[in-house]
Protein backbone atom coordinates (compact mmCIF):
# COMPACT_ATOMS: atom_id res chain seq x y z
CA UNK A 1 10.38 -77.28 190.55
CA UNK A 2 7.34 -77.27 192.31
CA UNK A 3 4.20 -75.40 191.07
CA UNK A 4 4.50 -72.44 193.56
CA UNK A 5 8.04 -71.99 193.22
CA UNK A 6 7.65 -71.49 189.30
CA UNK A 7 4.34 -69.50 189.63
CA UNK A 8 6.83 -67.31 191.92
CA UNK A 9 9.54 -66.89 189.16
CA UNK A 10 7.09 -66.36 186.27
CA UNK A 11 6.01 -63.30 188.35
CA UNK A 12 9.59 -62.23 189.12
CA UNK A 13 9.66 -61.88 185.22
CA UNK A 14 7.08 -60.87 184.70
CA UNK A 15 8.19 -57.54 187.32
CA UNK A 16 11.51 -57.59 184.65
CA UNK A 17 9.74 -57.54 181.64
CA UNK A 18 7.34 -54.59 182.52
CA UNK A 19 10.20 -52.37 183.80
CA UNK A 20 11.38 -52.64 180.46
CA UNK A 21 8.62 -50.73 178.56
CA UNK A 22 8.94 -47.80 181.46
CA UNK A 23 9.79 -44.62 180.24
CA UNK A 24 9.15 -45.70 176.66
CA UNK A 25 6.49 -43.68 174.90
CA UNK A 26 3.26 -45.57 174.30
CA UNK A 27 0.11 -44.79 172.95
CA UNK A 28 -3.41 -44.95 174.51
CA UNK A 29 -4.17 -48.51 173.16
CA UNK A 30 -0.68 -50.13 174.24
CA UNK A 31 -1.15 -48.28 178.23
CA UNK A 32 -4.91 -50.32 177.94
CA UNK A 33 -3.04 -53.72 177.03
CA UNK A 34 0.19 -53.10 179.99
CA UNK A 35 -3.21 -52.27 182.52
CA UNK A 36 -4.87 -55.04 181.68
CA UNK A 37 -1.52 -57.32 181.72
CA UNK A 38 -0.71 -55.88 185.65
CA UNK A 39 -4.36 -56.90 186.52
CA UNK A 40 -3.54 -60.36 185.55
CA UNK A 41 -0.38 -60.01 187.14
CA UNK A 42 -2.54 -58.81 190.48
CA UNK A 43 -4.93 -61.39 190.14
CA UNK A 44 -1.46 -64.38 189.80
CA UNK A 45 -0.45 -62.95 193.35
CA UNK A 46 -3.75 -63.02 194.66
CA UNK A 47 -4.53 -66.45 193.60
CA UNK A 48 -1.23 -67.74 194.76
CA UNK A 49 -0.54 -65.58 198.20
CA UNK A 50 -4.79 -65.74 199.47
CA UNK A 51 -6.73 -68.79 197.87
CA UNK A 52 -3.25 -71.10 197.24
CA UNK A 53 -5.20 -71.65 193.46
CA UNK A 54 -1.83 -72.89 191.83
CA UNK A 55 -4.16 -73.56 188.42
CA UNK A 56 -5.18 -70.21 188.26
CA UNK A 57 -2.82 -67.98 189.61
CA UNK A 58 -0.63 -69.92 186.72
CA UNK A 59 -2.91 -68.99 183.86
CA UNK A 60 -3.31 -65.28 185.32
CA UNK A 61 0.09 -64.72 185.15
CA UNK A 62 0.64 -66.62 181.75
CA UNK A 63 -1.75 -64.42 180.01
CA UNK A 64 -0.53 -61.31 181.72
CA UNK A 65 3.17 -62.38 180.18
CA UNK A 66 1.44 -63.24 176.50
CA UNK A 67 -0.01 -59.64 176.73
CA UNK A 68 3.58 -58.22 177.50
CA UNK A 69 5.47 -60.18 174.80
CA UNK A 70 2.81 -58.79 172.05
CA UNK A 71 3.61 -55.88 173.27
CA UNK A 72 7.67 -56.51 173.16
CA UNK A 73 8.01 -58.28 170.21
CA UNK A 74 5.91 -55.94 168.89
């Protein structure tokens, strides 16, 4: 699999994993964490669609699922 084919499926995921915490009741500090885990998400599509920055658009979107799976798991 080539890098922006798998940069492409870890944001797929990472779409499925946030719909999962919608509708749930979270407090002020968790909201914080799932905002700053869709700016990272942002920042993975902007990397990959505008500047075609495989390196970072990988880490932004790594870190934005790290933030989510604290957040899971829990």
């Amino acid at each position: 699999m080539d890098e922006k084919t798998r940069i492409q499926k870890d944001i797929v995921m990472f779409k499925e994993n946030i719909q999962t915490l919608q509708g749930k009741t979270l407090d002020d500090k968790t909201k914080k964490i799932i905002e700053l885990a869709s700016q990272y998400y942002e920042d993975a599509q902007y990397y990959l669609d505008k500047k075609k920055d495989y390196f970072t658009a990988f880490g932004c979107i790594n870190y934005a699922h790290g933030l989510l799976d604290a957040i899971i798991k829990f």
